[in-house]
C-alpha atoms as a PDB file:
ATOM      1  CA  UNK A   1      74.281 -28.461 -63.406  1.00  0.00           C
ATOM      2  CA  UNK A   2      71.116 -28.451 -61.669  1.00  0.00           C
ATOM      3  CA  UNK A   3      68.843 -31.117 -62.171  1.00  0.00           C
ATOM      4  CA  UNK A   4      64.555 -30.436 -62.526  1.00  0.00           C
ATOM      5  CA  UNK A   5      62.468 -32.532 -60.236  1.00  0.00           C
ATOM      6  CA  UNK A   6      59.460 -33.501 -62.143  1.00  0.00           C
ATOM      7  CA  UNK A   7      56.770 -36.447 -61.014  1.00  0.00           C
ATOM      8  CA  UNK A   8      54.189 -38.242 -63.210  1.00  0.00           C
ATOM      9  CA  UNK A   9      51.133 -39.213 -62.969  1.00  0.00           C
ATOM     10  CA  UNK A  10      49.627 -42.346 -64.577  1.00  0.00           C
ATOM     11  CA  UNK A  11      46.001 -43.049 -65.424  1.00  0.00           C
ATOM     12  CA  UNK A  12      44.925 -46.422 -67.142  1.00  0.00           C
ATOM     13  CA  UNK A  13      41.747 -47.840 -67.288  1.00  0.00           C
ATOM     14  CA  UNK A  14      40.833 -51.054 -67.399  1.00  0.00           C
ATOM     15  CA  UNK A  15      38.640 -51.292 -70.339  1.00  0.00           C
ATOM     16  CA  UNK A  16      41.332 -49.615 -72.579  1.00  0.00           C
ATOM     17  CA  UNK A  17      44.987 -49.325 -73.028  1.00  0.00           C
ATOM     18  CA  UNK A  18      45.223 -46.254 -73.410  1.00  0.00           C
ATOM     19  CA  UNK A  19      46.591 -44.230 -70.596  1.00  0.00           C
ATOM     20  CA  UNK A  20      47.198 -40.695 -69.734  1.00  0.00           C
ATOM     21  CA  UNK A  21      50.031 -39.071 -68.228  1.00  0.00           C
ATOM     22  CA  UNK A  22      50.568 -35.681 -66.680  1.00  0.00           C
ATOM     23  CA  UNK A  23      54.323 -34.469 -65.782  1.00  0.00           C
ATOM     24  CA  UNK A  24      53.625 -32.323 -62.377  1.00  0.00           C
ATOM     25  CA  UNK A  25      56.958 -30.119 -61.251  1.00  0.00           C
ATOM     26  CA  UNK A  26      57.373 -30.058 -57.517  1.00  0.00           C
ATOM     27  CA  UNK A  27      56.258 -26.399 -57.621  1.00  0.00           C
ATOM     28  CA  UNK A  28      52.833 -27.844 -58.843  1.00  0.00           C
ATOM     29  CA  UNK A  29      52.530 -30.065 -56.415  1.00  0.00           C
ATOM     30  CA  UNK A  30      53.046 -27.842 -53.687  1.00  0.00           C
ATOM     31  CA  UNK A  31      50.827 -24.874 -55.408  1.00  0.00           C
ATOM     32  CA  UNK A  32      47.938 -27.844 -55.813  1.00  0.00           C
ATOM     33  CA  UNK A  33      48.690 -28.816 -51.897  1.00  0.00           C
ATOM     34  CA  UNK A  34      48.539 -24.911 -51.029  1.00  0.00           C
ATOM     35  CA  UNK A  35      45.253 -24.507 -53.024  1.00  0.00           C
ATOM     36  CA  UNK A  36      43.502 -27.622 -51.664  1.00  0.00           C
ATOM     37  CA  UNK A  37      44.547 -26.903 -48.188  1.00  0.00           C
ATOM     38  CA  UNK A  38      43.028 -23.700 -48.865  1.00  0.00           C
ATOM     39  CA  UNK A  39      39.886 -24.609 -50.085  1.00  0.00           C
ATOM     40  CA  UNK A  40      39.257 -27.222 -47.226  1.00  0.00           C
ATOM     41  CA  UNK A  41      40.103 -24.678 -44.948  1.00  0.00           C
ATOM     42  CA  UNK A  42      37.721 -22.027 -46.081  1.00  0.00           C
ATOM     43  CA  UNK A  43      34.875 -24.791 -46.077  1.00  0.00           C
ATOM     44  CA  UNK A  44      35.947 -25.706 -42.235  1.00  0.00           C
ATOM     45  CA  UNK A  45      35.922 -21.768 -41.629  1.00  0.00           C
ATOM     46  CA  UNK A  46      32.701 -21.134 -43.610  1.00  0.00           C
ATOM     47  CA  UNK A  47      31.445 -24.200 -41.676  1.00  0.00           C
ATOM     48  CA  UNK A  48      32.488 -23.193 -38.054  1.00  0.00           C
ATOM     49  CA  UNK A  49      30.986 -19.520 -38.143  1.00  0.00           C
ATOM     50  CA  UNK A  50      27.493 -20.982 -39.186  1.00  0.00           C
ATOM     51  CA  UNK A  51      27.243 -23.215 -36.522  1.00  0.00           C
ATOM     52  CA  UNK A  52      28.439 -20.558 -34.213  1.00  0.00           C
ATOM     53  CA  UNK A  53      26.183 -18.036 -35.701  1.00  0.00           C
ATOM     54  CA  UNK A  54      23.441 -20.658 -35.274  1.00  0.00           C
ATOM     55  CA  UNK A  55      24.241 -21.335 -31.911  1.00  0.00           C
ATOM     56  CA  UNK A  56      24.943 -17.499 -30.779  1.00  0.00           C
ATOM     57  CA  UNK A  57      21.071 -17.357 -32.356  1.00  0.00           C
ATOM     58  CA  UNK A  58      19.875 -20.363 -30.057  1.00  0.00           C
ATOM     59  CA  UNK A  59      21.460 -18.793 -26.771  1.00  0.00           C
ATOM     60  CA  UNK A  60      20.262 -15.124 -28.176  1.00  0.00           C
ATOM     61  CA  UNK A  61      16.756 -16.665 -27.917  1.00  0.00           C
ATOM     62  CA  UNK A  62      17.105 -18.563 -24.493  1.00  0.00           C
ATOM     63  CA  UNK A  63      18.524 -14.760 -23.278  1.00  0.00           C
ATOM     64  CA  UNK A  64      15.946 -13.139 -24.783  1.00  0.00           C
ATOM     65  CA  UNK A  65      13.119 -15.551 -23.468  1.00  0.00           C
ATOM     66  CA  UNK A  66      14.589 -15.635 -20.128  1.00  0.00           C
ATOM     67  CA  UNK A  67      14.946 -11.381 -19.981  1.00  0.00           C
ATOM     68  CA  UNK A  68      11.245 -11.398 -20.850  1.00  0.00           C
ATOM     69  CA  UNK A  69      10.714 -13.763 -18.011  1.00  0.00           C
ATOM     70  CA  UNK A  70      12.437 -11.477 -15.812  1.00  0.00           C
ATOM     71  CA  UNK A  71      10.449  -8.440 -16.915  1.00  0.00           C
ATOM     72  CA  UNK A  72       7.357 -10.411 -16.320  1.00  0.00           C
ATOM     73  CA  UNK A  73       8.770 -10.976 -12.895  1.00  0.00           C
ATOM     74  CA  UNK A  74       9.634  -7.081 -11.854  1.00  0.00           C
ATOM     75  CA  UNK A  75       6.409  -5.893 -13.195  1.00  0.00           C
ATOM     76  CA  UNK A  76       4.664  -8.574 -10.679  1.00  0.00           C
ATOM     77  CA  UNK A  77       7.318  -7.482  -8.080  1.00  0.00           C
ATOM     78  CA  UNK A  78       6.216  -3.787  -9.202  1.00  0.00           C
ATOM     79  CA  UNK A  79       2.382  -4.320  -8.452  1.00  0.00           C
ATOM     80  CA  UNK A  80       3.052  -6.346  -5.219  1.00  0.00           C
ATOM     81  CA  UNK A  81       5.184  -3.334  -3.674  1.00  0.00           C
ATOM     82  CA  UNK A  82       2.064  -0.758  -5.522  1.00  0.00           C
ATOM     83  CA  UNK A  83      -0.156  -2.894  -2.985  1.00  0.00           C
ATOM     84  CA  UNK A  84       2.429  -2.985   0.282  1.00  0.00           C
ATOM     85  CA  UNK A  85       2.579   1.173  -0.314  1.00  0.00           C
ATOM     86  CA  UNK A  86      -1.603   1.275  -0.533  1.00  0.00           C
ATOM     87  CA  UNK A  87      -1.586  -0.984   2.761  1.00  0.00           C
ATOM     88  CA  UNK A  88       1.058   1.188   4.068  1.00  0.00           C
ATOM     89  CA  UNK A  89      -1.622   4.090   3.367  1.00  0.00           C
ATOM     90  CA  UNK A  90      -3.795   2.454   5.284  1.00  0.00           C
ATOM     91  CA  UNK A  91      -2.148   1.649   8.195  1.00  0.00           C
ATOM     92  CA  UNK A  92      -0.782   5.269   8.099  1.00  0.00           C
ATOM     93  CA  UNK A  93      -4.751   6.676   8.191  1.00  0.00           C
ATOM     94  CA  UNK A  94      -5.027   4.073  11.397  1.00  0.00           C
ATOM     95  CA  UNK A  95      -1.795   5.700  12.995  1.00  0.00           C
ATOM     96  CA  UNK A  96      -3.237   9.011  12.969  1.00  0.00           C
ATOM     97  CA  UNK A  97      -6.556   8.064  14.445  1.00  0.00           C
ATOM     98  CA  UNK A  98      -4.788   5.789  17.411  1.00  0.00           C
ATOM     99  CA  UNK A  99      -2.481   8.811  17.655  1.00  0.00           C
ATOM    100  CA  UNK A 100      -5.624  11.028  18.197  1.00  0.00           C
ATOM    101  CA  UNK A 101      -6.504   8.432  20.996  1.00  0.00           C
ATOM    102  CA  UNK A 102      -3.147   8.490  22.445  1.00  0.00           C
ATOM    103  CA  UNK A 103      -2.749  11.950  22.024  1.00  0.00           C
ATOM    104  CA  UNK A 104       0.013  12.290  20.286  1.00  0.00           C
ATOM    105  CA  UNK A 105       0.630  14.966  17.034  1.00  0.00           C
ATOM    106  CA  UNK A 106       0.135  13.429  13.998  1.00  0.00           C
ATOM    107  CA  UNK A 107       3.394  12.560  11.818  1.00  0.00           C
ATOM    108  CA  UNK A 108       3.942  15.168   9.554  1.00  0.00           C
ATOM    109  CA  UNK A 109       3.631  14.525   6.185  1.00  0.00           C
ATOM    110  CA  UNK A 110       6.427  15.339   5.169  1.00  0.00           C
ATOM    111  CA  UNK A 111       8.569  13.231   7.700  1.00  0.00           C
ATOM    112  CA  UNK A 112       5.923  10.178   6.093  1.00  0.00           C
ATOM    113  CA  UNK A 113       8.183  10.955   2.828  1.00  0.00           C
ATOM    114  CA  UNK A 114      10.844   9.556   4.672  1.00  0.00           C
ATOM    115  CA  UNK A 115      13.786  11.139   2.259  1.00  0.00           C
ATOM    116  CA  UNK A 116      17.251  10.294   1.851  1.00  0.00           C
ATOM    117  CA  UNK A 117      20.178  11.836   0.594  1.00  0.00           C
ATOM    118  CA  UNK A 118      23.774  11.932   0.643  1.00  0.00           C
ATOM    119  CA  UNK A 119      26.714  12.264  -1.882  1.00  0.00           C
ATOM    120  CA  UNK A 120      27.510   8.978  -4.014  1.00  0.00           C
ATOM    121  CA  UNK A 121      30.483   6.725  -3.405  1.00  0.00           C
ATOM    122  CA  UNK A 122      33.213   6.619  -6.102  1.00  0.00           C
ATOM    123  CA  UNK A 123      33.253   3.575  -8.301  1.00  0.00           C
ATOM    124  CA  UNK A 124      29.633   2.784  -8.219  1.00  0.00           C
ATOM    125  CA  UNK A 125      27.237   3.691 -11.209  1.00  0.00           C
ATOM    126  CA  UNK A 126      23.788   2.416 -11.893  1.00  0.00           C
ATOM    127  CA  UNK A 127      23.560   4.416 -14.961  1.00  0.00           C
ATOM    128  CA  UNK A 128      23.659   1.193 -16.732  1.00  0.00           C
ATOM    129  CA  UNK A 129      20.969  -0.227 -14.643  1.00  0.00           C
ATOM    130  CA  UNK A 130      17.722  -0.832 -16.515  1.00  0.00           C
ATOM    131  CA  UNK A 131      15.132   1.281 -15.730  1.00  0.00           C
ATOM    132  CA  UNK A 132      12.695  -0.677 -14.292  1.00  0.00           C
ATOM    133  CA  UNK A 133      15.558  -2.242 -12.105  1.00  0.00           C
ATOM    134  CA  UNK A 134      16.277   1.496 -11.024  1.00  0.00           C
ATOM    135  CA  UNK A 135      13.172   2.288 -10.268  1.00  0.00           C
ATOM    136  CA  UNK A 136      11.656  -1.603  -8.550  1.00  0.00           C
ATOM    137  CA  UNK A 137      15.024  -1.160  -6.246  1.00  0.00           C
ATOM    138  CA  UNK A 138      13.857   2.670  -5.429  1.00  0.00           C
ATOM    139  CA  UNK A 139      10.752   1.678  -4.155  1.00  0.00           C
ATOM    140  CA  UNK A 140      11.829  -1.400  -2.367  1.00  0.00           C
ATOM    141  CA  UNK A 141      14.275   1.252   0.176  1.00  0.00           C
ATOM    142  CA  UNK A 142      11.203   3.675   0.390  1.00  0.00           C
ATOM    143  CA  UNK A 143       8.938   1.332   1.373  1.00  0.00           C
ATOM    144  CA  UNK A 144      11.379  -0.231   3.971  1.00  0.00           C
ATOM    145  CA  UNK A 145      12.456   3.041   5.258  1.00  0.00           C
ATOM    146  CA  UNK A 146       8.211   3.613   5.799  1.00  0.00           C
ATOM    147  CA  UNK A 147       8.021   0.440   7.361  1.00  0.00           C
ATOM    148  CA  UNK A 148      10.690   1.598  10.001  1.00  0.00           C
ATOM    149  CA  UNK A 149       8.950   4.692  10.319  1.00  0.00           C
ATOM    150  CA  UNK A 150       5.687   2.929  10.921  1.00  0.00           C
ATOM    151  CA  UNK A 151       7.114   0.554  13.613  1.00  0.00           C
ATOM    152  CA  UNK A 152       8.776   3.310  15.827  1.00  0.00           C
ATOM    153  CA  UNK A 153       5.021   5.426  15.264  1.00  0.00           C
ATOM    154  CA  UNK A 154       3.303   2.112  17.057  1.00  0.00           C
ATOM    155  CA  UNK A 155       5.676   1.073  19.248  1.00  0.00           C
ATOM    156  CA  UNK A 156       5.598   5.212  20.181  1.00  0.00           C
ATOM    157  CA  UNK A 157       1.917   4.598  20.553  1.00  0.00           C
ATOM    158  CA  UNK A 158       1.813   1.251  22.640  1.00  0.00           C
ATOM    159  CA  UNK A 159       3.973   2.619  25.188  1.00  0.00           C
ATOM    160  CA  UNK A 160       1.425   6.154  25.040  1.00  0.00           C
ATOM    161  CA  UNK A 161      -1.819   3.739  25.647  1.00  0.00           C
ATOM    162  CA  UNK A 162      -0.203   1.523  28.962  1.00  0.00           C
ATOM    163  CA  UNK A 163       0.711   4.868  30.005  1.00  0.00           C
ATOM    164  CA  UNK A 164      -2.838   6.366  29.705  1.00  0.00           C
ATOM    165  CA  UNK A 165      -4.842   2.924  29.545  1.00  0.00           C
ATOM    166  CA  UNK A 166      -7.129   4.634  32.206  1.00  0.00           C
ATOM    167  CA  UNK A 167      -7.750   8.081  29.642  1.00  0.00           C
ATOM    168  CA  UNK A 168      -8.293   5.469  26.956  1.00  0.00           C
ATOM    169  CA  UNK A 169     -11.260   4.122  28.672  1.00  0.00           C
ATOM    170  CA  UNK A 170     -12.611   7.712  29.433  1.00  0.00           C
ATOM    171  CA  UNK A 171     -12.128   9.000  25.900  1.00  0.00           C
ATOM    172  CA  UNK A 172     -15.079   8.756  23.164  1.00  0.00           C
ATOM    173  CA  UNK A 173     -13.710   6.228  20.323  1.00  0.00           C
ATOM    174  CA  UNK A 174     -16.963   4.083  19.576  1.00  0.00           C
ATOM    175  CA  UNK A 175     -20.144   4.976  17.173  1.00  0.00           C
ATOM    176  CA  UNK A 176     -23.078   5.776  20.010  1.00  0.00           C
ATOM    177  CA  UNK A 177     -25.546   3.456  17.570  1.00  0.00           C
ATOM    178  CA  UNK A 178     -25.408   0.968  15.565  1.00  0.00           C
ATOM    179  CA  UNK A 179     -26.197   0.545  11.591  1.00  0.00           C
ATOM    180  CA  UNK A 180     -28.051   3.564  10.403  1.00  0.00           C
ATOM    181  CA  UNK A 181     -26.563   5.968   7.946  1.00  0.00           C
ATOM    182  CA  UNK A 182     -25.020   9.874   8.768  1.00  0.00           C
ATOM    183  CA  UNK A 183     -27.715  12.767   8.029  1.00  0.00           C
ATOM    184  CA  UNK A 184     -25.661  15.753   8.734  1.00  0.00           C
ATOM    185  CA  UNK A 185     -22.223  16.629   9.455  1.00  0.00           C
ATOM    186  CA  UNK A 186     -20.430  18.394  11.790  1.00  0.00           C
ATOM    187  CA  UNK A 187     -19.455  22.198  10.370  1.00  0.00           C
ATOM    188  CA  UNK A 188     -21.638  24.384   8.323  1.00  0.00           C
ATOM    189  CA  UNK A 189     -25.046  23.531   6.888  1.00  0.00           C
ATOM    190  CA  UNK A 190     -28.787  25.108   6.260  1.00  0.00           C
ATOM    191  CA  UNK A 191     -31.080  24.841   9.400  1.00  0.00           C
ATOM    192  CA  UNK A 192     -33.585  22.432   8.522  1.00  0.00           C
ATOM    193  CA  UNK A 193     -36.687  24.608  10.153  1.00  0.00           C
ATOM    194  CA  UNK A 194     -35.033  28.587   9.147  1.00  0.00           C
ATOM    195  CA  UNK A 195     -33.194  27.343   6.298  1.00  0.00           C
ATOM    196  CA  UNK A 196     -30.195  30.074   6.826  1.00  0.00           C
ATOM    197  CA  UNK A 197     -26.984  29.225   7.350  1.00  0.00           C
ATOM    198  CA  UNK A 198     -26.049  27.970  10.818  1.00  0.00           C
ATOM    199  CA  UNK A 199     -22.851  26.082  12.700  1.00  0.00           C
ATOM    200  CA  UNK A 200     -23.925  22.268  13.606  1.00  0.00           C
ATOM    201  CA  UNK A 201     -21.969  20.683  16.496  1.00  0.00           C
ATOM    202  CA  UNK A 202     -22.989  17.419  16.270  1.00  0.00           C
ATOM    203  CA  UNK A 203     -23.108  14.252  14.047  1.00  0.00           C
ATOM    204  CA  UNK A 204     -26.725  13.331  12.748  1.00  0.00           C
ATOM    205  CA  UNK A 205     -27.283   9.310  12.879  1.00  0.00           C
ATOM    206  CA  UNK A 206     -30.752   8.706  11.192  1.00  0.00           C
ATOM    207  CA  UNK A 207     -31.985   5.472  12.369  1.00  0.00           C
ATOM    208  CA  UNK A 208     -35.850   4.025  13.623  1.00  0.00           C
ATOM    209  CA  UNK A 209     -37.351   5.225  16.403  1.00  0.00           C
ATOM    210  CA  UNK A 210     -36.350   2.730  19.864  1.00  0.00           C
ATOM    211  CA  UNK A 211     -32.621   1.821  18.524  1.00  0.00           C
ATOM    212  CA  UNK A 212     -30.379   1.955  20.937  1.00  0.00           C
ATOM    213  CA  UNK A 213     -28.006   4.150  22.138  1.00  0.00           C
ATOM    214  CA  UNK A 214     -24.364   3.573  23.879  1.00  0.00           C
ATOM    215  CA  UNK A 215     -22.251   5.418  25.604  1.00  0.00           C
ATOM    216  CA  UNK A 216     -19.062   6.172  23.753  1.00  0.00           C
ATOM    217  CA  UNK A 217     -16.562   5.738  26.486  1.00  0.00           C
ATOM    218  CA  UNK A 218     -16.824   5.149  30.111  1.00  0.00           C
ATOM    219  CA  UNK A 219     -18.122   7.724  32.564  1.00  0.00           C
ATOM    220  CA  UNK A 220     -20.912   9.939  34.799  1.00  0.00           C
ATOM    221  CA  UNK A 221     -24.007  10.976  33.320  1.00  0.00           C
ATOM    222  CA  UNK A 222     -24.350  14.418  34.190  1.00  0.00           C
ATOM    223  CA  UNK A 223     -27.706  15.428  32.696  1.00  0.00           C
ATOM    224  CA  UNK A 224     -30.353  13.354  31.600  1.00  0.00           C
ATOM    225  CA  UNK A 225     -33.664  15.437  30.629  1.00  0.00           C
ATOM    226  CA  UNK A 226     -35.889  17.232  28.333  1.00  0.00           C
ATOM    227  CA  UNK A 227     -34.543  20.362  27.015  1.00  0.00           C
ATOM    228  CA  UNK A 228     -36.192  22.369  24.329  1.00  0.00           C
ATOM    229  CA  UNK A 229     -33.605  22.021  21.117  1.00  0.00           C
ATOM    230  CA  UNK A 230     -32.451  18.319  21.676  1.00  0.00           C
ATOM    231  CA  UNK A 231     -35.315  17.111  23.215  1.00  0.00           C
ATOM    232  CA  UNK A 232     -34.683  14.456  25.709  1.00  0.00           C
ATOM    233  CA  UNK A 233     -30.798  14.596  26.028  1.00  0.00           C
ATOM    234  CA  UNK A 234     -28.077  12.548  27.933  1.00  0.00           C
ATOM    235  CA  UNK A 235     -24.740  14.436  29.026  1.00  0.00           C
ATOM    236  CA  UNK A 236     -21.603  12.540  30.231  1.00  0.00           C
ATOM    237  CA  UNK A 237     -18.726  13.904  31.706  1.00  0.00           C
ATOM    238  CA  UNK A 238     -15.775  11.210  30.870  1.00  0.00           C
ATOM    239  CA  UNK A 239     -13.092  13.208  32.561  1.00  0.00           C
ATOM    240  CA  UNK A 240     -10.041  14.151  31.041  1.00  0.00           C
ATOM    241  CA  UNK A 241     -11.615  16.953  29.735  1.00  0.00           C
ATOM    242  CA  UNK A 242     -14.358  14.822  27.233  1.00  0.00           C
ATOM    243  CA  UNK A 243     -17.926  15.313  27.557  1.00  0.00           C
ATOM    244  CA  UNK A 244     -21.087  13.502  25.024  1.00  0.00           C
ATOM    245  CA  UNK A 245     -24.235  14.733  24.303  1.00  0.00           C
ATOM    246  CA  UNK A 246     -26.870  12.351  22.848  1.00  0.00           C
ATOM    247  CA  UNK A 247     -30.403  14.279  21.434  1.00  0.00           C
ATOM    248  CA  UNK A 248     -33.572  13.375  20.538  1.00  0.00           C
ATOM    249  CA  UNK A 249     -33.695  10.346  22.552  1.00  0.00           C
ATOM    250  CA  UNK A 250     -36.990   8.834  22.428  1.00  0.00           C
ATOM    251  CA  UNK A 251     -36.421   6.980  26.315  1.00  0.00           C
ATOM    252  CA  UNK A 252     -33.785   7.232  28.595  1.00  0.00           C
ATOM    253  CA  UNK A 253     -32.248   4.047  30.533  1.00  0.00           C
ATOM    254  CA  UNK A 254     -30.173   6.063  32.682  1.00  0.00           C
ATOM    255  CA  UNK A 255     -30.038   8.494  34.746  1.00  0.00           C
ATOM    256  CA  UNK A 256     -28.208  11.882  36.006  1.00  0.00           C
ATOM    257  CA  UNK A 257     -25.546  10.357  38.704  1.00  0.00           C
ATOM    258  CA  UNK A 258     -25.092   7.101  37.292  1.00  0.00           C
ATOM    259  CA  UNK A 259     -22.103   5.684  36.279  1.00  0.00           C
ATOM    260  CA  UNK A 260     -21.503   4.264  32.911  1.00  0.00           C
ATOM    261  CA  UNK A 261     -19.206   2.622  30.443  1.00  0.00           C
ATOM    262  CA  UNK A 262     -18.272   2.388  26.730  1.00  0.00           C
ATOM    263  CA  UNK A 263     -20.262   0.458  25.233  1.00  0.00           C
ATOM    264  CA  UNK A 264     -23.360   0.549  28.312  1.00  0.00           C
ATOM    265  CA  UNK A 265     -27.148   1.095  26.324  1.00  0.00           C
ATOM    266  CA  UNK A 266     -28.386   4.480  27.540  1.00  0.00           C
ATOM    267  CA  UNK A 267     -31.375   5.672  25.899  1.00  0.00           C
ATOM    268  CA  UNK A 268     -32.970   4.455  22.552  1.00  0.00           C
ATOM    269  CA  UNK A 269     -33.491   7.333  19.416  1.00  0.00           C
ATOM    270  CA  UNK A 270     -36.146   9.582  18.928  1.00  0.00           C
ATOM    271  CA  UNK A 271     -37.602  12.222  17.268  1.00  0.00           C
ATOM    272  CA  UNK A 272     -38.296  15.162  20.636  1.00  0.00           C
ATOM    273  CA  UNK A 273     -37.124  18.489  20.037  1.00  0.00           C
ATOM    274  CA  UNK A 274     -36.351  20.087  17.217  1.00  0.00           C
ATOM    275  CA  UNK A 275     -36.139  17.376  14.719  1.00  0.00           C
ATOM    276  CA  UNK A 276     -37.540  16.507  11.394  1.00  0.00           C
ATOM    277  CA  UNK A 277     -37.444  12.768  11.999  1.00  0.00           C
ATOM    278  CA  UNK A 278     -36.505  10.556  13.936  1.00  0.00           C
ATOM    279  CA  UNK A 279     -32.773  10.239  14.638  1.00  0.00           C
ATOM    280  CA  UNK A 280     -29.732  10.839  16.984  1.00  0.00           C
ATOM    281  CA  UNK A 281     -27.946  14.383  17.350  1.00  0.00           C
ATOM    282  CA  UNK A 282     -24.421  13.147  18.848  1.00  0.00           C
ATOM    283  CA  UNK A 283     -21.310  15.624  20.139  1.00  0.00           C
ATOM    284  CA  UNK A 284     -18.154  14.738  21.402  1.00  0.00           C
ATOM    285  CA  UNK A 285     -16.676  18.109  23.622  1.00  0.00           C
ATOM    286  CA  UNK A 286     -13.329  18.835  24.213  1.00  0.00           C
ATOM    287  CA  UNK A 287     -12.001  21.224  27.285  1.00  0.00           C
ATOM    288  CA  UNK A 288     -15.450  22.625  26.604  1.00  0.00           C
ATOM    289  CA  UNK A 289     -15.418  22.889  23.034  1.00  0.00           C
ATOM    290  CA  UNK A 290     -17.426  20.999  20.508  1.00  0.00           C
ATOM    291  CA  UNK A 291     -15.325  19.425  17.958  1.00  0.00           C
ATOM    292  CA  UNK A 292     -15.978  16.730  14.682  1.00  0.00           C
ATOM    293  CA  UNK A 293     -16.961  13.562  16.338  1.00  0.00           C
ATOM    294  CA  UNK A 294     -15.720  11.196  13.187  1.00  0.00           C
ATOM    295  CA  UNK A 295     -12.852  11.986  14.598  1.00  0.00           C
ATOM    296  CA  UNK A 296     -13.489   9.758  17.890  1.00  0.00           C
ATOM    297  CA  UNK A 297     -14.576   6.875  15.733  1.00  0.00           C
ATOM    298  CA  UNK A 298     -12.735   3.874  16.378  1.00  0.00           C
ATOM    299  CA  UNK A 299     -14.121   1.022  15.032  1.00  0.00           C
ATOM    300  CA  UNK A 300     -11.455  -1.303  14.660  1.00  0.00           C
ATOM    301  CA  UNK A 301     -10.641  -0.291  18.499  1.00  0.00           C
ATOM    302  CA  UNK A 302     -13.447  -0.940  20.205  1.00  0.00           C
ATOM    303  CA  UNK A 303     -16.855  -3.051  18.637  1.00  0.00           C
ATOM    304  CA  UNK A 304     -19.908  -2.245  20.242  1.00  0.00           C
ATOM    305  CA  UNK A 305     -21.445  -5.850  19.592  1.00  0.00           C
ATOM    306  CA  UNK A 306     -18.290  -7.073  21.704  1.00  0.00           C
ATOM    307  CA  UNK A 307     -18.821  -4.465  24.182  1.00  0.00           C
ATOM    308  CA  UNK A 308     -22.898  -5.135  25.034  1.00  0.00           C
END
């Protein structure tokens, strides 16, 4: 005969005699122990996943503060390489005018592209790269495979000039005056007495009358006289193949025979000849052949105020 477990429970309270009693079966007890357990457990639960939430939110904000950090960062990284590839420009607009000077052909400009290629490895993938990552990292290997490209060009060039220090010094690469402003090109333009079209060989400097005028690189001054176009004009043979012609000169200070060198006053402007005003009429010949004398200006090579 089986017997039935059953427990009591006695309240009395201490202003009254009564009391109250409740007969709880073990199978009670343990459903009240199972539903309490419960309960406490889905407070603990409920409990846990809003501080985690709460603190997933926290570190979701520190991430989020510190990716726009990093943004901020590549976008400044971004603008400093946008300035390295405009001073890369730069120096690439010097390297063709020293290469002129050296002479040595220009870098094509396609080779300045500098481009890569090749088939990718296995295993690597930067599709999941951000964008701006992508692109910063891009840029960075252009720019470094310019910078090569650069070096080699001057190192190419250094070794051309202490091969040919002594052309150098015989080729035109100064301005023949100083300050002033440029009137007329070299190429096509109206003549300014017929008015029709006509070829100009020269560089127009307007300046006032007595400024002077240097040679542009060292050399023998082959003619120095009146002549009925340029007016008093200065010819000097640099060797090598380069010859200057200086018009319109007001005075001389030389003379055909003389030696000169870059830099050396030879005449002051004027306005003889055929000119409108006064200024300078200056070519720069090559094997015989005028060409565009902005091209054999080298400022940052040789200064004339260093040079007087």
């Amino acid at each position: 005969m089986s017997k039935s477990y059953r427990s009591k429970l006695v309240l009395m309270s201490d202003s009254s005699a009564k009391m109250r009693t409740w007969k709880l079966s073990r199978l009670r007890i343990i459903l009240y122990v199972v539903v309490f357990a419960t309960f406490i457990g889905l407070i603990t639960y409920t409990a846990g996943r809003f501080l985690a939430l709460r603190y997933i939110n926290i570190a979701m904000s520190d991430v989020l503060a510190e990716n726009q950090g990093l943004h901020e960062q590549l976008n400044g990284m971004g603008q400093r390489l946008k300035d390295i590839d405009h001073q890369l420009s730069q120096l690439a607009d010097n390297d063709d005018q020293l290469r002129i000077m050296a002479d040595i052909p220009k870098i094509d400009k396609d080779v300045r592209q500098v481009g890569v290629g090749g088939i990718p490895l296995p295993g690597i993938d930067f599709d999941d790269e951000d964008e701006l990552v992508r692109k910063l990292i891009f840029n960075l290997d252009k720019l470094e495979r310019e910078i090569r490209l650069q070096q080699q060009s001057f190192l190419e060039i250094k070794r051309q000039f202490a091969e040919k220090e002594e052309l150098l010094k015989h080729t035109p690469s100064i301005r023949p005056v100083e300050g002033g402003y440029i009137s007329s090109h070299f190429g096509r333009r109206r003549d300014p007495f017929t008015h029709r079209w006509t070829h100009h060989n020269g560089t127009d400097f307007s300046l006032e009358r007595g400024a002077p005028v240097y040679a542009t690189a060292d050399g023998e001054v082959v003619h120095a006289k009146r002549s009925h176009g340029l007016g008093k004009v200065i010819v000097i043979d640099h060797d090598y193949g380069y010859r200057s012609v200086y018009g319109h000169l007001d005075a001389f200070n030389t003379a055909k025979g003389q030696q000169v060198k870059r830099g050396q006053k030879i005449g002051e402007v004027g306005n003889t000849g055929r000119s409108t005003a006064p200024h300078l009429h200056y070519e720069v010949h090559v094997d015989g052949k005028a060409v565009n004398s902005l091209d054999y200006f080298f400022e940052g090579y040789a200064d004339i105020s260093k040079l007087k």
